[in-house]
N, C-alpha and C. Protein backbone atom coordinates (compact mmCIF):
# COMPACT_ATOMS: atom_id res chain seq x y z
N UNK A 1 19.61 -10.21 12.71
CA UNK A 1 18.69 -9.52 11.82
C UNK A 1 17.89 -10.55 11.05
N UNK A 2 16.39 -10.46 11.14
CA UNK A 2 16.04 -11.23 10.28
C UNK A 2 15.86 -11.29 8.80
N UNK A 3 16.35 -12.37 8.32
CA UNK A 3 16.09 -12.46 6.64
C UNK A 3 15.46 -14.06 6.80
N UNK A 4 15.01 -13.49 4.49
CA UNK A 4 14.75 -14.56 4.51
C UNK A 4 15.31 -15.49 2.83
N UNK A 5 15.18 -16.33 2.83
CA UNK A 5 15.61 -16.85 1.43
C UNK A 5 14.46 -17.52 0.60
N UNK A 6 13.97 -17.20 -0.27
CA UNK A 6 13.73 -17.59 -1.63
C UNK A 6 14.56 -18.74 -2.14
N UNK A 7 13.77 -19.33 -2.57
CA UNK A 7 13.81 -20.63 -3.55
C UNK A 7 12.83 -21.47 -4.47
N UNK A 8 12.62 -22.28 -5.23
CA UNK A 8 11.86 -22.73 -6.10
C UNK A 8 11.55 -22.54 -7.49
N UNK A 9 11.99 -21.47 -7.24
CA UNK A 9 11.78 -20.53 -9.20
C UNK A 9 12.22 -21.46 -10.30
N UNK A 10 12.28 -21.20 -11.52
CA UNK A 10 12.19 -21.56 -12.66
C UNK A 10 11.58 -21.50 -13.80
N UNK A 11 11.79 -22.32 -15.32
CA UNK A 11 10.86 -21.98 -16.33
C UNK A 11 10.06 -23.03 -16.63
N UNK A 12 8.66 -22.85 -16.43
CA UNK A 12 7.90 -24.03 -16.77
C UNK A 12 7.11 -23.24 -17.59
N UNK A 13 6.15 -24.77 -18.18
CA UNK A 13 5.05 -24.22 -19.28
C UNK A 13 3.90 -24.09 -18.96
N UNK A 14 3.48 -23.23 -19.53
CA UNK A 14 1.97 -22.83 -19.32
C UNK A 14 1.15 -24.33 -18.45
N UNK A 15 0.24 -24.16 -17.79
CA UNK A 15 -0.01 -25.32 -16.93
C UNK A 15 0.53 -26.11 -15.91
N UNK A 16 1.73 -26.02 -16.18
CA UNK A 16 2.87 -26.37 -15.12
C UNK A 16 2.62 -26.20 -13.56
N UNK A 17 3.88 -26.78 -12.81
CA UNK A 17 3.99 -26.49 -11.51
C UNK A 17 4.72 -26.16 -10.89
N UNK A 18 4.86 -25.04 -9.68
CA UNK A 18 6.55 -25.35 -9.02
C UNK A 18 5.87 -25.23 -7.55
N UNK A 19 7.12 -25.16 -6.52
CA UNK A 19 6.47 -24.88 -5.04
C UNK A 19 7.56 -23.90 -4.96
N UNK A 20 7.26 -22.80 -4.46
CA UNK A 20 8.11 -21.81 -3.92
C UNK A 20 8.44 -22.26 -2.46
N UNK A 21 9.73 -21.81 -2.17
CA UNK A 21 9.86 -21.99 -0.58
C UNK A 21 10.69 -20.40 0.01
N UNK A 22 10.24 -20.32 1.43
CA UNK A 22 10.93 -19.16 2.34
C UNK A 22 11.02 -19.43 3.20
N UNK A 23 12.35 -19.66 3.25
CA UNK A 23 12.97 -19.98 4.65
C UNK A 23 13.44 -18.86 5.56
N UNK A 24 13.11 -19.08 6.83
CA UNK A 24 13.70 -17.89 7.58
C UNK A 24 15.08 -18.27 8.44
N UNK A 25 15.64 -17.07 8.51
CA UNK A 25 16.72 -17.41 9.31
C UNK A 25 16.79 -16.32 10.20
N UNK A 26 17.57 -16.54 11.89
CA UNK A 26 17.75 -15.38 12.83
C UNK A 26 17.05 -15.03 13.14
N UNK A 27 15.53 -15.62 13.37
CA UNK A 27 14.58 -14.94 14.25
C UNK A 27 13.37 -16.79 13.78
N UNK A 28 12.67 -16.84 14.85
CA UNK A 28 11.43 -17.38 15.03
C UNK A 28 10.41 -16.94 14.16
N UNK A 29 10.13 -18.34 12.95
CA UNK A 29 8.50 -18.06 11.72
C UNK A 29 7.22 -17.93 12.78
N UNK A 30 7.27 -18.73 13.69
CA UNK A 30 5.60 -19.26 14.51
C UNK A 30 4.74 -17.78 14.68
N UNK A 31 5.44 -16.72 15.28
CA UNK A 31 4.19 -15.33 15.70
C UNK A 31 4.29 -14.31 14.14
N UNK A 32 5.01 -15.00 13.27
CA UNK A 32 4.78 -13.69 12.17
C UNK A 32 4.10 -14.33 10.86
N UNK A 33 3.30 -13.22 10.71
CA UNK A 33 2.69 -13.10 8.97
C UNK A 33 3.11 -13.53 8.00
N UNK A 34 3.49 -14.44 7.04
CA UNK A 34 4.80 -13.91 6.26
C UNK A 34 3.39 -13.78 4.90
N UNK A 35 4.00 -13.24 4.05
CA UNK A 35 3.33 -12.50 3.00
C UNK A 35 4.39 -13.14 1.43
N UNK A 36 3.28 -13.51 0.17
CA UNK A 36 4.33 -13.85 -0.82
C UNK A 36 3.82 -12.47 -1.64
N UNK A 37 5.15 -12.01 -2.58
CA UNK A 37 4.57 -10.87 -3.45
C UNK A 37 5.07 -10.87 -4.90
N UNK A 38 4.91 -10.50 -5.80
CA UNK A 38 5.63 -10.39 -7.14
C UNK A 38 5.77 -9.44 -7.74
N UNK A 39 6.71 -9.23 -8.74
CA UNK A 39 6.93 -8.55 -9.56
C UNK A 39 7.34 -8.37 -10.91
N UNK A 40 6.74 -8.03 -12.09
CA UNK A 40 6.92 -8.54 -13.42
C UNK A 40 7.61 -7.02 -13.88
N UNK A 41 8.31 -7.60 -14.88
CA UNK A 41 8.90 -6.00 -15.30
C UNK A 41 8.24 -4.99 -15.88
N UNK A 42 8.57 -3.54 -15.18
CA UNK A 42 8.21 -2.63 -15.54
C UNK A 42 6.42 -2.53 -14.71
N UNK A 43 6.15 -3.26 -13.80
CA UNK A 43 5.16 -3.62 -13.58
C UNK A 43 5.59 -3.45 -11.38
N UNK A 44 4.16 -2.56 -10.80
CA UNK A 44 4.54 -2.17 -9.69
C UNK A 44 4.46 -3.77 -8.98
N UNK A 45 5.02 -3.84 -7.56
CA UNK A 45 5.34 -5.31 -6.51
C UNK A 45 3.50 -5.08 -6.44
N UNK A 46 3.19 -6.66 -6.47
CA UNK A 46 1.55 -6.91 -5.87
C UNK A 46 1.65 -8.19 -4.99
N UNK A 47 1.11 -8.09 -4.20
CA UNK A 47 0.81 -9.23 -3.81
C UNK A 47 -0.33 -9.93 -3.88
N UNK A 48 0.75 -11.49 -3.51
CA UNK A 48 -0.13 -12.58 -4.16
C UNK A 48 -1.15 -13.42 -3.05
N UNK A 49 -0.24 -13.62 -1.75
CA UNK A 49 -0.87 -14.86 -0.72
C UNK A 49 -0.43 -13.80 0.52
N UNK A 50 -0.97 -14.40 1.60
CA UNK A 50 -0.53 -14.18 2.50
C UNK A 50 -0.88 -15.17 3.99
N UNK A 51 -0.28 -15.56 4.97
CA UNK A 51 -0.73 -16.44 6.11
C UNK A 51 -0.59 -16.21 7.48
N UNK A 52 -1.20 -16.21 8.70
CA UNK A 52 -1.35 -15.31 9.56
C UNK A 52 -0.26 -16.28 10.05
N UNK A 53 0.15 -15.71 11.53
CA UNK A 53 1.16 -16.35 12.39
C UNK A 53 0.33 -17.69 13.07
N UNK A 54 -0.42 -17.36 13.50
CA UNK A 54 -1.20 -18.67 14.26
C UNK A 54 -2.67 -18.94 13.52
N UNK A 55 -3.32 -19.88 13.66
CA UNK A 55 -4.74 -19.91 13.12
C UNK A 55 -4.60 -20.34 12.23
N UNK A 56 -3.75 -20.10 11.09
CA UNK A 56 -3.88 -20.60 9.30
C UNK A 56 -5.07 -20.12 8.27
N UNK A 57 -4.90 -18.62 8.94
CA UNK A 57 -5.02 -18.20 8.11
C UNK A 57 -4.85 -17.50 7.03
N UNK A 58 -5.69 -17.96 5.56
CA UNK A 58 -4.55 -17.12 4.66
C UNK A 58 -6.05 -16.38 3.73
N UNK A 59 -4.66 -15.32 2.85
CA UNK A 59 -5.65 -14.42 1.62
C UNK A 59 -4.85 -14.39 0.70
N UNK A 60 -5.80 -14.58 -0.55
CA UNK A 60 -5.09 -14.32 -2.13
C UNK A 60 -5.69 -13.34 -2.84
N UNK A 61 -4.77 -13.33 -3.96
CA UNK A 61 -4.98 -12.27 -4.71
C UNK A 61 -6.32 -12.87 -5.35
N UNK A 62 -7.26 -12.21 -6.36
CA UNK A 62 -8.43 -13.11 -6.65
C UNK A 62 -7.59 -13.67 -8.11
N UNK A 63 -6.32 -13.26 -9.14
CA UNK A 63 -6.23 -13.88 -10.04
C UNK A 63 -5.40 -14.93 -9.89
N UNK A 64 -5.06 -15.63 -8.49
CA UNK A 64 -4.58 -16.55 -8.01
C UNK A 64 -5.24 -17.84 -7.65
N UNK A 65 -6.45 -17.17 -7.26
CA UNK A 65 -7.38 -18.43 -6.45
C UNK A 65 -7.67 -19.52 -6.59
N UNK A 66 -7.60 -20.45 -6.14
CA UNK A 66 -7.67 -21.95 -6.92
C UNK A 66 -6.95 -22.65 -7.21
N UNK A 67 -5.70 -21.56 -7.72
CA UNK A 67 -4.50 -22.09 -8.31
C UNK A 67 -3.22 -21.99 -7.61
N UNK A 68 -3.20 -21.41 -6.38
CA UNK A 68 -2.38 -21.54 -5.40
C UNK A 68 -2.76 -21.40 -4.28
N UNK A 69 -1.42 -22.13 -3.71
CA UNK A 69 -2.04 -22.73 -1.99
C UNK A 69 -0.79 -22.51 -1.23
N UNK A 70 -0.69 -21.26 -0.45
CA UNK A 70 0.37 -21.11 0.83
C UNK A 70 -0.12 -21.63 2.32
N UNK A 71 1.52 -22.31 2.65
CA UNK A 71 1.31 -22.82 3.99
C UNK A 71 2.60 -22.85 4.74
N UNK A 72 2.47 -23.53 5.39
CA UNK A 72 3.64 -23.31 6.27
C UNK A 72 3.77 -24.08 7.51
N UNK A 73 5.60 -24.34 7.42
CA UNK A 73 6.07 -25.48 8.23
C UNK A 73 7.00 -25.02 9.07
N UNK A 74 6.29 -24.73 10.31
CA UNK A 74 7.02 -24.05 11.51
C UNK A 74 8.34 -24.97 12.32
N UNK A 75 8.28 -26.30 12.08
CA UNK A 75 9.33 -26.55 12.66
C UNK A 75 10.36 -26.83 11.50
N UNK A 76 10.23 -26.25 10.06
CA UNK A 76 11.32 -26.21 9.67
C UNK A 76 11.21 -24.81 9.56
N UNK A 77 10.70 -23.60 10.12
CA UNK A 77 11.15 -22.80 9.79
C UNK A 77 10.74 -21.91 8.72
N UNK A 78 9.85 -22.44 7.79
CA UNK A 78 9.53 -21.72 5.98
C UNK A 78 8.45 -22.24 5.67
N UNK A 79 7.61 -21.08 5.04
CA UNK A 79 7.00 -21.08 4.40
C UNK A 79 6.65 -21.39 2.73
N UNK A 80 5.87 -22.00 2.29
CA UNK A 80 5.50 -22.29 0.90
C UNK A 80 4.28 -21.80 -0.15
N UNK A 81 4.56 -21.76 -1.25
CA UNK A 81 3.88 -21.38 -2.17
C UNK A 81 3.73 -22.53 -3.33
N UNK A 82 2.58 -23.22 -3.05
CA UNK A 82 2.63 -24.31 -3.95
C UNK A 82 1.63 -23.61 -5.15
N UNK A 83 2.07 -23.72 -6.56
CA UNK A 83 1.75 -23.00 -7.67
C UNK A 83 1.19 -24.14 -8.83
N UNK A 84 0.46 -24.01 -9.34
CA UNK A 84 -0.57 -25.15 -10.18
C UNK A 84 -1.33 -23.96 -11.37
N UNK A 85 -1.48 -24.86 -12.16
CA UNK A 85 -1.77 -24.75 -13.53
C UNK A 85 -1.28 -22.92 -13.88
N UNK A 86 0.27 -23.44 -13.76
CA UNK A 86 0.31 -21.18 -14.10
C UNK A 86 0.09 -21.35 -15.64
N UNK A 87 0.04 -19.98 -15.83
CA UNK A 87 -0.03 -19.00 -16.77
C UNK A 87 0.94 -17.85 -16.66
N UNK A 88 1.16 -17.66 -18.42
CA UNK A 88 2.07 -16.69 -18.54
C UNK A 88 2.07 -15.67 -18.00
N UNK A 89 1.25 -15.02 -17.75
CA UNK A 89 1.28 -13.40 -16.92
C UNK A 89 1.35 -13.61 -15.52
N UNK A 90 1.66 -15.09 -14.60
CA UNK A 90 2.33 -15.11 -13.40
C UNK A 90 3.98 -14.74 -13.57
N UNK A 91 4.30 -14.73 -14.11
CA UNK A 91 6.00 -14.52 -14.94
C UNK A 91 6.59 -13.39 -14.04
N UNK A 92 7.06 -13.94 -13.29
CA UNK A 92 7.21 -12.21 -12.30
C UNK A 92 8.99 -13.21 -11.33
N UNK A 93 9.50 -12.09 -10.67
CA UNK A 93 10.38 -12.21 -9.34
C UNK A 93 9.31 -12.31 -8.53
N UNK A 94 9.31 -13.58 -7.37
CA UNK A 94 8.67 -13.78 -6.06
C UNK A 94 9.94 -13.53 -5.21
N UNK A 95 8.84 -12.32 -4.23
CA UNK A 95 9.26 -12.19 -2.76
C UNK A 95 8.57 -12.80 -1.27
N UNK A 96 9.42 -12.90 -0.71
CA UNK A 96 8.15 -13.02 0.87
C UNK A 96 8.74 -11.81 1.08
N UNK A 97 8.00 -11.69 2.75
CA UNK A 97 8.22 -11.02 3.48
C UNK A 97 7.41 -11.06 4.84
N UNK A 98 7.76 -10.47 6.02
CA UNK A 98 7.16 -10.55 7.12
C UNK A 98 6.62 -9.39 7.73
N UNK A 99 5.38 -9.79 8.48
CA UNK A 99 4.14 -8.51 9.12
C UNK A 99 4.09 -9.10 10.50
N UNK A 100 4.18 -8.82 11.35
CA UNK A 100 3.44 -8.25 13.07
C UNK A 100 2.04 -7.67 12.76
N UNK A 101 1.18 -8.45 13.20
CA UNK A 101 -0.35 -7.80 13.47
C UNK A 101 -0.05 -8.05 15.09
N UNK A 102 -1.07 -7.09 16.11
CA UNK A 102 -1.67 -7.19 16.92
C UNK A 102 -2.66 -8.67 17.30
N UNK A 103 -3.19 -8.80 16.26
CA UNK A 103 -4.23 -10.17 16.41
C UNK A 103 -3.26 -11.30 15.44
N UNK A 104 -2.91 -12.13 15.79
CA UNK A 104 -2.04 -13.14 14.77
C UNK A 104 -2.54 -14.05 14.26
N UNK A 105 -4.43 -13.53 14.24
CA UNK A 105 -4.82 -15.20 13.07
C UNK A 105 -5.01 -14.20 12.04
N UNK A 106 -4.36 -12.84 11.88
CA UNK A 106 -4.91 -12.38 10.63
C UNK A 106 -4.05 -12.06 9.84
N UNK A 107 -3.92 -11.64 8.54
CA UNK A 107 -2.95 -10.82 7.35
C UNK A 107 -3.53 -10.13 6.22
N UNK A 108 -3.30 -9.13 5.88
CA UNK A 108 -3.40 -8.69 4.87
C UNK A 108 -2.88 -8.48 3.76
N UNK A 109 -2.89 -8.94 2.37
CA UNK A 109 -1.96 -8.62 1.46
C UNK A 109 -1.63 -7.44 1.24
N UNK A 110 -1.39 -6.41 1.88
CA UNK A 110 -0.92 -4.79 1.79
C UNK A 110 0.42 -4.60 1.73
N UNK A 111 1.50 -4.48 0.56
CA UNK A 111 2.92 -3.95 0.90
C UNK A 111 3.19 -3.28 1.68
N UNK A 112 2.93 -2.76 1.95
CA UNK A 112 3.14 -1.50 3.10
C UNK A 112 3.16 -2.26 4.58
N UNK A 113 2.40 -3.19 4.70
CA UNK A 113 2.74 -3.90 5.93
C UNK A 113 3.85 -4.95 6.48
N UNK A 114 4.63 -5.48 5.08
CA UNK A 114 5.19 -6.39 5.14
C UNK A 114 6.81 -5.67 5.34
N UNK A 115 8.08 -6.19 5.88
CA UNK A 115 9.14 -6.18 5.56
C UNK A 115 10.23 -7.06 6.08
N UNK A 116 11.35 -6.56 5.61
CA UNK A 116 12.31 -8.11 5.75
C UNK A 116 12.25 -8.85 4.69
N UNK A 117 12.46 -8.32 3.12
CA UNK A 117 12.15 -8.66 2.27
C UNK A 117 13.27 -9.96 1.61
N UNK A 118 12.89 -10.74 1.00
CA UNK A 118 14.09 -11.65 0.92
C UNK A 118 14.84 -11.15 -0.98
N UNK A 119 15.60 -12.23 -0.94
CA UNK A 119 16.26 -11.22 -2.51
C UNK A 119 15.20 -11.46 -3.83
N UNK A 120 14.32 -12.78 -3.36
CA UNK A 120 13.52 -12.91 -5.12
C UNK A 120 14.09 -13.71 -5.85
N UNK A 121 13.08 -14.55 -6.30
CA UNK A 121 13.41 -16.18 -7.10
C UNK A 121 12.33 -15.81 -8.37
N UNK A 122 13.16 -15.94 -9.77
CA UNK A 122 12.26 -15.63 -10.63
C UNK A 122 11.27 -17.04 -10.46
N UNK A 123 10.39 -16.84 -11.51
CA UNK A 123 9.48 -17.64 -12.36
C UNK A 123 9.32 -17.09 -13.22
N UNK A 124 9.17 -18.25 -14.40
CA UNK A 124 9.11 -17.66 -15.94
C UNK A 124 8.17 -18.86 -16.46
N UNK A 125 6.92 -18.57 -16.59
CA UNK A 125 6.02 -19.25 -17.59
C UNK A 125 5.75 -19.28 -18.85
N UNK A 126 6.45 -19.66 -20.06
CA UNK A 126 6.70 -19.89 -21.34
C UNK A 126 6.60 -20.82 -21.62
N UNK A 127 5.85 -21.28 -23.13
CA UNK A 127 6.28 -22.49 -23.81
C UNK A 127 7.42 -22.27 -24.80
């Protein structure tokens, strides 16, 4: 069954940095989507990035842009979320997750497409 694991989280300060990582296990990263998403409390899952299986290609949220950069390293397996100058209202649980398109240079950030959700690595942006 495929899963996946979360890692990288923590509390940094406003401006700060971390790299998220998702590693997969029990199935092959190279033909799938994987998708990053968040969630702040009391606040519905959105997503943030997303990167196609082949091609490299990716989409962000627009209050992300600039300031993060997903990619991904197929012969280890996981994907990344490298995160730069956050701000407090990124403060959420990060998830991945994985999508099957038909065409595999594409993705969409849509929940509804993604699953195989992994358990969620906070981040907390505070000074």
């Amino acid at each position: 069954q495929a899963q996946f694991v979360e890692s990288g989280g923590g509390l940094v300060q406003p401006g700060g940095s971390l790299r998220l990582s998702c590693a997969a296990s029990g199935f092959t990263l190279p033909v799938l989507a994987i998708g990053w998403f968040r969630q702040a409390p009391g606040k519905e899952r959105e997503g943030v990035s997303c990167i196609s299986g082949v091609g490299g290609y990716t989409q962000y949220v627009d209050s992300v842009k600039g300031r993060f950069t997903i990619n991904r390293d197929n012969a280890k397996n996981t994907v990344y979320l490298e995160m730069n100058n956050l701000r407090p209202e990124d403060t959420a649980v990060y998830y991945c997750a994985s999508a099957t398109y038909p065409n595999q240079r594409m993705c969409v950030i849509l929940k509804d497409h993604f699953d195989s959700w992994g358990q969620g690595t906070q981040v907390t942006v505070s000074s």
